[in-house]
N, C-alpha and C. Protein backbone atom coordinates (compact mmCIF):
# COMPACT_ATOMS: atom_id res chain seq x y z
N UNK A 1 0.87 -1.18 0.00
CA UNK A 1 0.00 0.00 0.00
C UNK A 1 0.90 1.23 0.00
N UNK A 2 0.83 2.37 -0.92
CA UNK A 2 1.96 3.11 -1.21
C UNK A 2 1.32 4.43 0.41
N UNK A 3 2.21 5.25 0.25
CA UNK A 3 1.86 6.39 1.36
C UNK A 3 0.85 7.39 1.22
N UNK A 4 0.23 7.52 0.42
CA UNK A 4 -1.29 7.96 0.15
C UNK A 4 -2.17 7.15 0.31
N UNK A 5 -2.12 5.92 -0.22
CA UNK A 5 -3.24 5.08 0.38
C UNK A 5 -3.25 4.85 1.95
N UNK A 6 -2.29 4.33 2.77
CA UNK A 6 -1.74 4.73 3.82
C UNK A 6 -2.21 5.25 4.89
N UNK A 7 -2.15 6.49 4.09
CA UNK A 7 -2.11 7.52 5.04
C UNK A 7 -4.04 8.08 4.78
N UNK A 8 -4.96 7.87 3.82
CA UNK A 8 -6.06 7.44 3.92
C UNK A 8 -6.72 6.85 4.62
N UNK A 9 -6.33 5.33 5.08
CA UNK A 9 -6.90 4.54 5.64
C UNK A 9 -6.66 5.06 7.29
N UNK A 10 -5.45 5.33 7.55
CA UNK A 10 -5.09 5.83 8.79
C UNK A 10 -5.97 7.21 9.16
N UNK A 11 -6.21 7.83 8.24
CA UNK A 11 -7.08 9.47 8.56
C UNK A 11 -8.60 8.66 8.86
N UNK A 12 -8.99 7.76 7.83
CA UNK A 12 -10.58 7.58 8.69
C UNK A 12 -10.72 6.91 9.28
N UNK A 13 -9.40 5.91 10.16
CA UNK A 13 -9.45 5.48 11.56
C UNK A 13 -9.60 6.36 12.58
N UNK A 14 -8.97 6.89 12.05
CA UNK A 14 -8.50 8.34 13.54
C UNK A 14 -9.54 9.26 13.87
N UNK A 15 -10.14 9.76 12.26
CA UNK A 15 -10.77 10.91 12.38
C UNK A 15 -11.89 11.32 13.57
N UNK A 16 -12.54 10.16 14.35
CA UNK A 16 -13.23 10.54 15.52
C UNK A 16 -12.24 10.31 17.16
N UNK A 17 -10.49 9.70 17.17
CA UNK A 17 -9.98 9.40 17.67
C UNK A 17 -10.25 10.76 18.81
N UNK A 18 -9.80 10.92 20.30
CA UNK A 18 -10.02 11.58 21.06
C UNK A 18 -8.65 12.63 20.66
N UNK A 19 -7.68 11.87 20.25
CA UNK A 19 -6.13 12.65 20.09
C UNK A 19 -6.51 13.82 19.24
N UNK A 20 -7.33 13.28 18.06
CA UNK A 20 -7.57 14.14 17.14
C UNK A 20 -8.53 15.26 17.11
N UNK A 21 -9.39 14.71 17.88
CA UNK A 21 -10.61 15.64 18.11
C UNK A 21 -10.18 16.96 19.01
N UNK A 22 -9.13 16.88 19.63
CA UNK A 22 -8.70 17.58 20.49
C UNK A 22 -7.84 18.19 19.96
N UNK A 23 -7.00 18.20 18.71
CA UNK A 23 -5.88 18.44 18.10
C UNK A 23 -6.84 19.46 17.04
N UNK A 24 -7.62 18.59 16.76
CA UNK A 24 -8.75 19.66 15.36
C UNK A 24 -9.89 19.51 15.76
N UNK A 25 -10.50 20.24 16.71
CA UNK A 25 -12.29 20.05 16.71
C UNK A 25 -13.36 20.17 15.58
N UNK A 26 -12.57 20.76 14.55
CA UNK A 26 -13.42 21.03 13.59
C UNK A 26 -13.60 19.91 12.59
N UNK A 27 -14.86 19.13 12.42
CA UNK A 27 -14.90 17.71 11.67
C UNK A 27 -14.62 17.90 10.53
N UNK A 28 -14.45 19.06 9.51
CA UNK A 28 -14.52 19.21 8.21
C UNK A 28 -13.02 19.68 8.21
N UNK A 29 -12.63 20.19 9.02
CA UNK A 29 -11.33 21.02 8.71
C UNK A 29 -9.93 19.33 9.36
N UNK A 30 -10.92 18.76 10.29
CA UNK A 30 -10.06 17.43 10.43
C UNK A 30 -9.77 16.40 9.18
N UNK A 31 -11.30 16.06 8.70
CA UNK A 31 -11.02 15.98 7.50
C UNK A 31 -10.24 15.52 6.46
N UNK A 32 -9.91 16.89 6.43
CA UNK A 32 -8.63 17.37 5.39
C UNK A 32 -7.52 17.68 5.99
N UNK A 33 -7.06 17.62 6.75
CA UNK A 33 -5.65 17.54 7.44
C UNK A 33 -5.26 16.28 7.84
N UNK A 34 -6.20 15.65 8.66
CA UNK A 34 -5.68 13.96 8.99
C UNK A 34 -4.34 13.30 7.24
N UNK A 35 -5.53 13.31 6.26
CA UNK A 35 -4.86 12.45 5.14
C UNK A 35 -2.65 13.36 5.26
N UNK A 36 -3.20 14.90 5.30
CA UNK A 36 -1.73 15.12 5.09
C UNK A 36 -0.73 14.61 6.94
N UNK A 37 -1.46 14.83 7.84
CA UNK A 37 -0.38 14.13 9.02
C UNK A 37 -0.01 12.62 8.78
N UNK A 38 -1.27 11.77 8.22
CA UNK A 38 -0.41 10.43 8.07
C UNK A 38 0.25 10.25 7.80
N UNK A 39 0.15 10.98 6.18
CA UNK A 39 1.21 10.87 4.92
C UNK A 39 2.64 11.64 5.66
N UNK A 40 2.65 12.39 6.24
CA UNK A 40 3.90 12.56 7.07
C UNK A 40 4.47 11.41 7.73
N UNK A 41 3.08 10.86 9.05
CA UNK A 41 3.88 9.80 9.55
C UNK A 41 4.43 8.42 8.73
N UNK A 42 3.68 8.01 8.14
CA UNK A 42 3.34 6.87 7.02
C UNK A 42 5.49 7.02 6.21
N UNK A 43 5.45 8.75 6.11
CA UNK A 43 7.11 8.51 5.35
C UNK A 43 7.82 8.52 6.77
N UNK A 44 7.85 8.84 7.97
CA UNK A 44 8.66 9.04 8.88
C UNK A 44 8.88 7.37 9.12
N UNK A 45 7.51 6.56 9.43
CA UNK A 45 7.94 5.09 9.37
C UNK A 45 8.34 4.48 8.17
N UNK A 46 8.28 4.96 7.02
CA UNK A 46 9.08 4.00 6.14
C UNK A 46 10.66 4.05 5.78
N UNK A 47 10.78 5.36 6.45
CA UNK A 47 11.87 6.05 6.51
C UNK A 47 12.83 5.50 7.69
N UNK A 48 12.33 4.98 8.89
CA UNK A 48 13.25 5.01 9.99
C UNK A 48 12.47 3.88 11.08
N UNK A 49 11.78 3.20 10.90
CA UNK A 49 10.66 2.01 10.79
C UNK A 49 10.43 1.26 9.87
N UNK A 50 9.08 0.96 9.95
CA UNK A 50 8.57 -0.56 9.74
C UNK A 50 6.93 0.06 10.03
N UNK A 51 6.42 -0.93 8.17
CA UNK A 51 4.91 -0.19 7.92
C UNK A 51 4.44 -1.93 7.29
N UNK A 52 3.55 -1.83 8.37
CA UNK A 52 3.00 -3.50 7.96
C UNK A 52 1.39 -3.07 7.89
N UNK A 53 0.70 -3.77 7.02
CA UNK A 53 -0.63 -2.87 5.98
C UNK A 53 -1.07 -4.23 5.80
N UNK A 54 -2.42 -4.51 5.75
CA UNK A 54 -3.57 -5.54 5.24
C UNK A 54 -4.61 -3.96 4.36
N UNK A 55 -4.15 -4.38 2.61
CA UNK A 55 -4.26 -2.91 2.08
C UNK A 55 -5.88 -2.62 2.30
N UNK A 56 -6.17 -1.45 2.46
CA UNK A 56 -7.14 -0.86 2.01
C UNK A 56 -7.84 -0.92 3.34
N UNK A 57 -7.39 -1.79 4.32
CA UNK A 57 -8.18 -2.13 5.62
C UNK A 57 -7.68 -1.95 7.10
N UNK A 58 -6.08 -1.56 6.75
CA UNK A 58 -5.56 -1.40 7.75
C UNK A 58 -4.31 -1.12 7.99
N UNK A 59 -3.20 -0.43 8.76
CA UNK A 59 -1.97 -0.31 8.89
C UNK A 59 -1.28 0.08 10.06
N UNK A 60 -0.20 -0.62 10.46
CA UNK A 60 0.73 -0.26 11.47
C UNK A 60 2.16 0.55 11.39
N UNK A 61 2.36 1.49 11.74
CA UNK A 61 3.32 1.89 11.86
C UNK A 61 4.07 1.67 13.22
N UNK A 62 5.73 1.65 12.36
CA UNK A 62 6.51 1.01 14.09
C UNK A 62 8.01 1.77 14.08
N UNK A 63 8.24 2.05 15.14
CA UNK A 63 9.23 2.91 15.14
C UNK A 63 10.42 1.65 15.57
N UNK A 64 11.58 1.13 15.44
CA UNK A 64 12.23 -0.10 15.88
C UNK A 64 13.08 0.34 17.50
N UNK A 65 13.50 -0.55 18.08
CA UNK A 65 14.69 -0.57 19.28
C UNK A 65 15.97 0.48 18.58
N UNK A 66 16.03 1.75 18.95
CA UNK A 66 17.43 2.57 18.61
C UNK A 66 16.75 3.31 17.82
N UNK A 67 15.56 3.38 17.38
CA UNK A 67 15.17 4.72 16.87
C UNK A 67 13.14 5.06 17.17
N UNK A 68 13.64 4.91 18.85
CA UNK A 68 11.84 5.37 19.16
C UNK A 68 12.40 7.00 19.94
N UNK A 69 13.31 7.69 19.90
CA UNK A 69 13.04 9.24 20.12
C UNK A 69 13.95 9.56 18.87
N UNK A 70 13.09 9.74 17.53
CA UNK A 70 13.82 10.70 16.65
C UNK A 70 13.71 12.06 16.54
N UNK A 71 14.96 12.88 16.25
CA UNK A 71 14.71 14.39 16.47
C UNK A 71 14.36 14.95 15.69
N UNK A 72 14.73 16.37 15.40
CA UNK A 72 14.09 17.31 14.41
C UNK A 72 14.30 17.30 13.42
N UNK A 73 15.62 16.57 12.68
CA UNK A 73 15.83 16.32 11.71
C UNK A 73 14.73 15.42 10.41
N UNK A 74 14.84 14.14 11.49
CA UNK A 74 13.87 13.22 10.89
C UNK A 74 12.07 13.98 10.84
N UNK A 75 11.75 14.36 11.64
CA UNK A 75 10.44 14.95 11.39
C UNK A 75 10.18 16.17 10.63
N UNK A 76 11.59 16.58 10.27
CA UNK A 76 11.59 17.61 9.13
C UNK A 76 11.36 16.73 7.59
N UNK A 77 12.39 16.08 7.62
CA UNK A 77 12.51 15.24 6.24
C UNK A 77 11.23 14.35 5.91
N UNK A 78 10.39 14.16 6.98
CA UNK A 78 8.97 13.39 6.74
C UNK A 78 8.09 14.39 6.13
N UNK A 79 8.03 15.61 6.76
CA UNK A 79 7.41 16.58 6.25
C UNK A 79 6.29 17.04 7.31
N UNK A 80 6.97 16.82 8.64
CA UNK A 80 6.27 16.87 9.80
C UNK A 80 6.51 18.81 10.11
N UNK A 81 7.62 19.41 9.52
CA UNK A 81 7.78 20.63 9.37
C UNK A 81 6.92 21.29 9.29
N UNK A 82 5.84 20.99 8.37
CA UNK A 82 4.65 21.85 7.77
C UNK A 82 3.41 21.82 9.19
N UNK A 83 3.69 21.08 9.90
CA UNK A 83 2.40 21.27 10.90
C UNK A 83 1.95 22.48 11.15
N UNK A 84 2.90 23.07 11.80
CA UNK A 84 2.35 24.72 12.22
C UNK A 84 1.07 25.43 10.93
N UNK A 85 1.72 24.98 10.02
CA UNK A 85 0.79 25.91 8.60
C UNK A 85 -0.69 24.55 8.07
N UNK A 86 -0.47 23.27 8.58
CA UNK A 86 -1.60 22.23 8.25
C UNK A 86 -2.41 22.66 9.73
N UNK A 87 -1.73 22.70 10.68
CA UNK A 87 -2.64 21.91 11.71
C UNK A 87 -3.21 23.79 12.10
N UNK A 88 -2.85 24.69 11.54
CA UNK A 88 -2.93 25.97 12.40
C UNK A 88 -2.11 26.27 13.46
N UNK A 89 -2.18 27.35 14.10
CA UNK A 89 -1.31 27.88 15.64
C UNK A 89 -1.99 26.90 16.77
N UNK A 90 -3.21 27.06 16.64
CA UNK A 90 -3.61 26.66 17.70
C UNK A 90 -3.87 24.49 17.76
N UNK A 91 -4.06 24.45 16.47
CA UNK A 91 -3.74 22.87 16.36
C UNK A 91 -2.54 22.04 16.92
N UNK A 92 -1.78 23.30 16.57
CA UNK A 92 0.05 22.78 16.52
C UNK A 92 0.55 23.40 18.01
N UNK A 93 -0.37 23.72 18.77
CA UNK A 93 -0.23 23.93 19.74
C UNK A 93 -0.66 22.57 20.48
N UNK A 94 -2.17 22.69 20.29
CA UNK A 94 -2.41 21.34 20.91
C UNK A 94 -1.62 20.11 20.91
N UNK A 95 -0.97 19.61 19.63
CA UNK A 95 -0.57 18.79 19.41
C UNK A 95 0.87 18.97 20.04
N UNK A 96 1.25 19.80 20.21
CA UNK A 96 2.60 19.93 20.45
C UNK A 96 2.33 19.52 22.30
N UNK A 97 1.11 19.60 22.76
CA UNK A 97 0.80 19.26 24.20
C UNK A 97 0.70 17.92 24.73
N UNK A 98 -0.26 17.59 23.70
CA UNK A 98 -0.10 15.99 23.90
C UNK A 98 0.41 15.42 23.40
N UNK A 99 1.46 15.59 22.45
CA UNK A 99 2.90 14.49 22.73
C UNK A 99 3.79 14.69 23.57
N UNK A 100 3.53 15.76 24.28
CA UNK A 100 4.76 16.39 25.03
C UNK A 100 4.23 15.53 26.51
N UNK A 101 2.95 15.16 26.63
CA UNK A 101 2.23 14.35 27.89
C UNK A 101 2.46 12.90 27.48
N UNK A 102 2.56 12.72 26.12
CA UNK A 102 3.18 11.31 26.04
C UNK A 102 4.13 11.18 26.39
N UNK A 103 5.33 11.77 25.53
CA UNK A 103 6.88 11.57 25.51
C UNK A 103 7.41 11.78 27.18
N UNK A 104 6.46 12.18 28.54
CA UNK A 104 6.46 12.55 29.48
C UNK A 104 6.36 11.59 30.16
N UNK A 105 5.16 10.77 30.08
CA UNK A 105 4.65 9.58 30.10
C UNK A 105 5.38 8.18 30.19
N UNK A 106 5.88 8.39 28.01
CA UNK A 106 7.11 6.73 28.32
C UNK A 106 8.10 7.02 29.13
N UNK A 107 8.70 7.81 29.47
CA UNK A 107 9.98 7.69 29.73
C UNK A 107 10.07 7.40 31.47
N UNK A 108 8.49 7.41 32.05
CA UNK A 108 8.17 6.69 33.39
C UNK A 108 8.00 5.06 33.11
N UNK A 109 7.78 5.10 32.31
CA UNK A 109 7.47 3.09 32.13
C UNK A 109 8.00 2.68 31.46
N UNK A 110 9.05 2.85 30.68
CA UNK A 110 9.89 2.01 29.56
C UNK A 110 10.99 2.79 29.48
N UNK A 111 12.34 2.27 29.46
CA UNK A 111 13.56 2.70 29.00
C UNK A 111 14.01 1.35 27.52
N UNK A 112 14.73 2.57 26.74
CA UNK A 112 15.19 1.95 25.45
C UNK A 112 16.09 0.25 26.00
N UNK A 113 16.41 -0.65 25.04
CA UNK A 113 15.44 -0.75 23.89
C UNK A 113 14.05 -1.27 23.81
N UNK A 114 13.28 -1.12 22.84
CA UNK A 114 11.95 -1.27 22.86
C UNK A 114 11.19 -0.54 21.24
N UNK A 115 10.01 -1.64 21.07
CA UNK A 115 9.50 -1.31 19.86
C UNK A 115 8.49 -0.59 20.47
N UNK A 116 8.25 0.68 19.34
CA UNK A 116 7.02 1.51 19.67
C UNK A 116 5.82 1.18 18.60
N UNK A 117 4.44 0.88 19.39
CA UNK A 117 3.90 0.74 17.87
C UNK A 117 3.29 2.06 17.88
N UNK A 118 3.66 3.14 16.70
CA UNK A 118 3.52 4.45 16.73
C UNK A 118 2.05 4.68 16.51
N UNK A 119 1.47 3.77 15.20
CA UNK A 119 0.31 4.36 14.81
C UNK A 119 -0.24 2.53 14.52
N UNK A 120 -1.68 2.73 14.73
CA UNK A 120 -2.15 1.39 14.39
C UNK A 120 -3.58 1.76 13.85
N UNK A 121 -4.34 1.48 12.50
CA UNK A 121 -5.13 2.08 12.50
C UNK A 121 -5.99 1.08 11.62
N UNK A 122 -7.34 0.76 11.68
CA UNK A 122 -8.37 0.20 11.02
C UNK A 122 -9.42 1.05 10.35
N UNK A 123 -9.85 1.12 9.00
CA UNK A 123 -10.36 1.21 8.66
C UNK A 123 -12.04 1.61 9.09
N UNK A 124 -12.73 1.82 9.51
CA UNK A 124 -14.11 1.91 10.44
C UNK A 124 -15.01 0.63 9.88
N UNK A 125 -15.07 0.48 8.73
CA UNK A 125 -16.27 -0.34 8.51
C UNK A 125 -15.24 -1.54 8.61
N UNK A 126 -14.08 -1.73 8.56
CA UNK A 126 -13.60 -3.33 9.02
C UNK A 126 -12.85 -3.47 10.42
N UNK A 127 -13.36 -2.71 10.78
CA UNK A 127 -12.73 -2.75 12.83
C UNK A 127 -13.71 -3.98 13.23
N UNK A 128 -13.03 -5.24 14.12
CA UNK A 128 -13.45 -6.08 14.62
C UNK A 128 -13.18 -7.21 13.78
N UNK A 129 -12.74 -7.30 12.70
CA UNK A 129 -12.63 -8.20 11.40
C UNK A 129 -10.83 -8.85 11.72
N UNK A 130 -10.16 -8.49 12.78
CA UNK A 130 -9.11 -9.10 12.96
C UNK A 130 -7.67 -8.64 11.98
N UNK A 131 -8.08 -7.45 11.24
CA UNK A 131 -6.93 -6.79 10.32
C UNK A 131 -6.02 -6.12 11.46
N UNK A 132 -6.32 -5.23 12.60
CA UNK A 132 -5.47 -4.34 13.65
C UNK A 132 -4.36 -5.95 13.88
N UNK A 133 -5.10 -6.96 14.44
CA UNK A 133 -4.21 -7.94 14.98
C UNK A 133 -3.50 -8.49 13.93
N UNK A 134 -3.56 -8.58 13.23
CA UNK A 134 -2.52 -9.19 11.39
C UNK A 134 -2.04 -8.50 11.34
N UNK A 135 -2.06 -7.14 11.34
CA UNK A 135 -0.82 -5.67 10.88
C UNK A 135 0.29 -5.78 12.19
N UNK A 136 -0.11 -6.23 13.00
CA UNK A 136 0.72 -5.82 13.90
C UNK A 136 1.53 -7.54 14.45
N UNK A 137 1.34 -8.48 14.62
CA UNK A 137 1.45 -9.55 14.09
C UNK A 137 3.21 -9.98 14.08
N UNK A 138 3.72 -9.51 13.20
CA UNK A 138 4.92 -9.98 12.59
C UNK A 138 5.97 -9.09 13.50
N UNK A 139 5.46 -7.72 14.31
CA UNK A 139 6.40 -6.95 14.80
C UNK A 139 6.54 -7.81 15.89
N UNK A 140 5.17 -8.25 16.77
CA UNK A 140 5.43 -8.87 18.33
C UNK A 140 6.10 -10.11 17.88
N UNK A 141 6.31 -11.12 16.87
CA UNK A 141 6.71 -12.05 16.62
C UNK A 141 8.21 -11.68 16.60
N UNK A 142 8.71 -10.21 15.67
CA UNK A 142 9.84 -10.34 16.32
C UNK A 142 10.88 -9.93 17.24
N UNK A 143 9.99 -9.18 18.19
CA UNK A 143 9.90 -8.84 19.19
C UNK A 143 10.18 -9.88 20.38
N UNK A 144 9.53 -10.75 20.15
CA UNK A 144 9.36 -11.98 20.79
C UNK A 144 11.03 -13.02 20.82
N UNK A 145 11.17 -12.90 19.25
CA UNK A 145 12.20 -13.64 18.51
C UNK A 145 13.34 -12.55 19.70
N UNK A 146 13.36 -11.72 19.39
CA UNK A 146 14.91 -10.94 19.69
C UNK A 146 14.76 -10.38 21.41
N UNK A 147 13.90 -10.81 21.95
CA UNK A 147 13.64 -10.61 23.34
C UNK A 147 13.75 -8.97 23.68
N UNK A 148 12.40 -8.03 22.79
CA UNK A 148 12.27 -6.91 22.90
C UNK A 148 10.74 -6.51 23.66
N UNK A 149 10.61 -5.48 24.54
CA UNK A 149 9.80 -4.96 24.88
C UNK A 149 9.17 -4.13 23.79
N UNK A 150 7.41 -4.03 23.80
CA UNK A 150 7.05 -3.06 22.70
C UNK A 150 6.14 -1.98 23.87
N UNK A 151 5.62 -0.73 23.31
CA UNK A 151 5.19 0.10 23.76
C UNK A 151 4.13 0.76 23.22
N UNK A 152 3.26 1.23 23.37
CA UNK A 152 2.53 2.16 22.81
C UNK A 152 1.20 3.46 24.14
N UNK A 153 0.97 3.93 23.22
CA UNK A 153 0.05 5.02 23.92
C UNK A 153 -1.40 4.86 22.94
N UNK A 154 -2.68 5.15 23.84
CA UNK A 154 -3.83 5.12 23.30
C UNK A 154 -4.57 6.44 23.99
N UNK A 155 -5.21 7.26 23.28
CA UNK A 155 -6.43 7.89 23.87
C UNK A 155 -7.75 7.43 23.73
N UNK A 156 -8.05 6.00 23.76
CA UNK A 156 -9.31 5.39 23.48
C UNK A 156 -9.42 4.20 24.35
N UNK A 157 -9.86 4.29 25.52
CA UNK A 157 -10.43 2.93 26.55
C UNK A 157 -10.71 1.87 26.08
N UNK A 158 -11.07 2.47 25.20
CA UNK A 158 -11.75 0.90 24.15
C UNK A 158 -10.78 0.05 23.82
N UNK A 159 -9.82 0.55 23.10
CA UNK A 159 -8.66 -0.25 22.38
C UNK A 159 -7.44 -1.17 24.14
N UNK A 160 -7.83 -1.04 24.98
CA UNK A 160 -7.41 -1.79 26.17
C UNK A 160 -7.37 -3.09 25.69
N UNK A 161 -8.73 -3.58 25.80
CA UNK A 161 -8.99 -4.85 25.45
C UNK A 161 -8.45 -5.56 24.40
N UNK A 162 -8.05 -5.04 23.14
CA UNK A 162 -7.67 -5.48 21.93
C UNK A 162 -6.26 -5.52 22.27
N UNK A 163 -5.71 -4.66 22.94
CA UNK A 163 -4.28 -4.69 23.07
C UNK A 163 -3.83 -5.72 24.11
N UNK A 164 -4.74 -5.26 25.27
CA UNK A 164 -4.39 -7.12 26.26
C UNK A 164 -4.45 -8.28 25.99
N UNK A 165 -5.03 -8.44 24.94
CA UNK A 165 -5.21 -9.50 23.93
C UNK A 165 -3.69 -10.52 23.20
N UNK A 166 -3.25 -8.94 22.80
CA UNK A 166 -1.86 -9.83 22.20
C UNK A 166 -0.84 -9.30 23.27
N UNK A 167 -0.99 -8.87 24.53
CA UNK A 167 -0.17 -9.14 25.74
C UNK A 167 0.49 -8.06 26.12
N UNK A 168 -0.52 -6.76 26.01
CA UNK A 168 -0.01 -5.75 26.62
C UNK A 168 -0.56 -5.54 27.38
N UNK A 169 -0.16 -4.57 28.49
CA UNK A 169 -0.49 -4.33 29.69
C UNK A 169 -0.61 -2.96 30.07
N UNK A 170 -2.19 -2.44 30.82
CA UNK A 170 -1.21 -0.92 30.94
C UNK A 170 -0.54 -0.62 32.14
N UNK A 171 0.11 0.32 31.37
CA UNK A 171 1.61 0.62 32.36
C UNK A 171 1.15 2.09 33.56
N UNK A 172 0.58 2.52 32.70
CA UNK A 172 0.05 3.84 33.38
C UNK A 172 -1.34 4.37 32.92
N UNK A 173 -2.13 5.62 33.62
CA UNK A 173 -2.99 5.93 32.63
C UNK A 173 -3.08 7.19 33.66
N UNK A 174 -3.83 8.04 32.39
CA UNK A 174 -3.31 9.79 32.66
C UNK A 174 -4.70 10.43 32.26
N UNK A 175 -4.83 11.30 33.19
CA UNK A 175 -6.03 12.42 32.48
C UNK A 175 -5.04 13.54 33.20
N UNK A 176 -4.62 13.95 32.05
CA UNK A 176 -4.37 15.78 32.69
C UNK A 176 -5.11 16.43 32.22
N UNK A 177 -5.12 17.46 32.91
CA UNK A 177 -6.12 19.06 32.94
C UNK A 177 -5.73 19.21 31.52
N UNK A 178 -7.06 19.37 31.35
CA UNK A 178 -7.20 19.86 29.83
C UNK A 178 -7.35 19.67 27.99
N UNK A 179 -6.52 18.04 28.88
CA UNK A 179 -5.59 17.12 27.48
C UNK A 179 -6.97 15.95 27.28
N UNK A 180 -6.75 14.88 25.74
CA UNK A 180 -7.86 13.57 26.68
C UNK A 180 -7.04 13.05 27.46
N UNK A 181 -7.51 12.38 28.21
CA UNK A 181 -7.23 10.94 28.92
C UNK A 181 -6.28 9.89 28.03
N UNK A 182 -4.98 9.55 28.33
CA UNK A 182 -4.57 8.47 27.71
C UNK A 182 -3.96 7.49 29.29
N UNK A 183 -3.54 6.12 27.83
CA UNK A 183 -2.94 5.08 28.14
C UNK A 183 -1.78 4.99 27.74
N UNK A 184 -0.61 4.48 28.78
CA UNK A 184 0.39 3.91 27.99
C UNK A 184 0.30 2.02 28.48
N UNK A 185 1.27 1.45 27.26
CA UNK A 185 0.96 0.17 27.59
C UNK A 185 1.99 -0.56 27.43
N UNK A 186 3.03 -1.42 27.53
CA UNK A 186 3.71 -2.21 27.35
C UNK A 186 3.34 -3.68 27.31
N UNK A 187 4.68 -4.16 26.44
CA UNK A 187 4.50 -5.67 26.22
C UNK A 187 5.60 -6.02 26.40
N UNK A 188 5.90 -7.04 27.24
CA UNK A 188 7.18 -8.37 27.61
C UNK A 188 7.22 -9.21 26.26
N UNK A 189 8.29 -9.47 26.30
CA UNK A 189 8.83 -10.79 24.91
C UNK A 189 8.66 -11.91 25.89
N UNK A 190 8.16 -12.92 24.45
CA UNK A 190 7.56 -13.92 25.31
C UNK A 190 6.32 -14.41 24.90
């Protein structure tokens, strides 16, 4: 699945996500910005990660062990640069808040190395159809293989269950003033 399709399927997973709603309240103006942040992230993981896709229905992005804090460089060259002028002042504000409550977050429950699964996203009309667990699949396998911890963050309660499933756990969980509510979660190899 090339990085437009991608980054499609990932925008109308997200588009009612709490991260997002909070990042862009506006449903029409979200929209049309989601497709261009994927397509950012979508090159940042093919670029410096690992993008495992069941096409048209689903995709994971993964950041590997030795490159889950990349700097400004790499999020320039993805084309993560342009936020301020996609997401607005006040988008790129938000957003600049709640990763800053994530990146705050892992570094209480996980030290490197460790796989991050950055972005995981289903399609809406095929959520429950078992594509989230196939995309993601081959990372815990080798994860498992090379005796790595994986990680991730959720702003959706819901997705708990799906993730305890293939053996994560949460590690913490956060409502700060103002932000949504997230999860972080880890997984043991094994």
């Amino acid at each position: 699945m090339s990085v437009p399709d991608t980054a499609t399927v990932l925008a109308r997973a997200f588009h009612n996500d709490a991260m997002f709603t909070y990042i862009e309240p506006d449903e029409q103006r979200r929209a049309k910005v989601l497709p261009w942040f994927f397509g950012a992230a979508a090159r940042l993981g093919a670029k410096y990660g690992r993008i495992d896709v069941d096409p048209g229905r689903a995709a994971a992005i993964w950041l590997p062990p030795g490159k889950t804090d990349l700097g400004p460089r790499a999020l320039v060259g993805s084309g993560f640069a342009a936020a301020p002028l996609r997401l607005g002042i006040g988008g790129f504000r938000r957003f600049g808040s709640i990763t800053s409550a994530f990146d705050a977050a892992k570094v209480t429950v996980i030290a490197p190395p460790f796989w991050h699964l950055f972005i995981l996203g289903v399609e809406p009309s095929e959520q429950g159809c078992g594509h989230g667990g196939r995309v993601i699949a081959p990372v815990l396998a080798q994860a498992d293989r090379d005796g790595h911890r994986c990680y991730l963050e959720t702003t959706e309660e819901s997705n708990l269950a799906f993730y305890r499933r293939r053996g994560f756990e949460v590690s913490s969980d956060h409502a700060p003033a103002g932000l949504p509510a997230f999860w972080t979660m880890t997984r043991q190899p094994g």
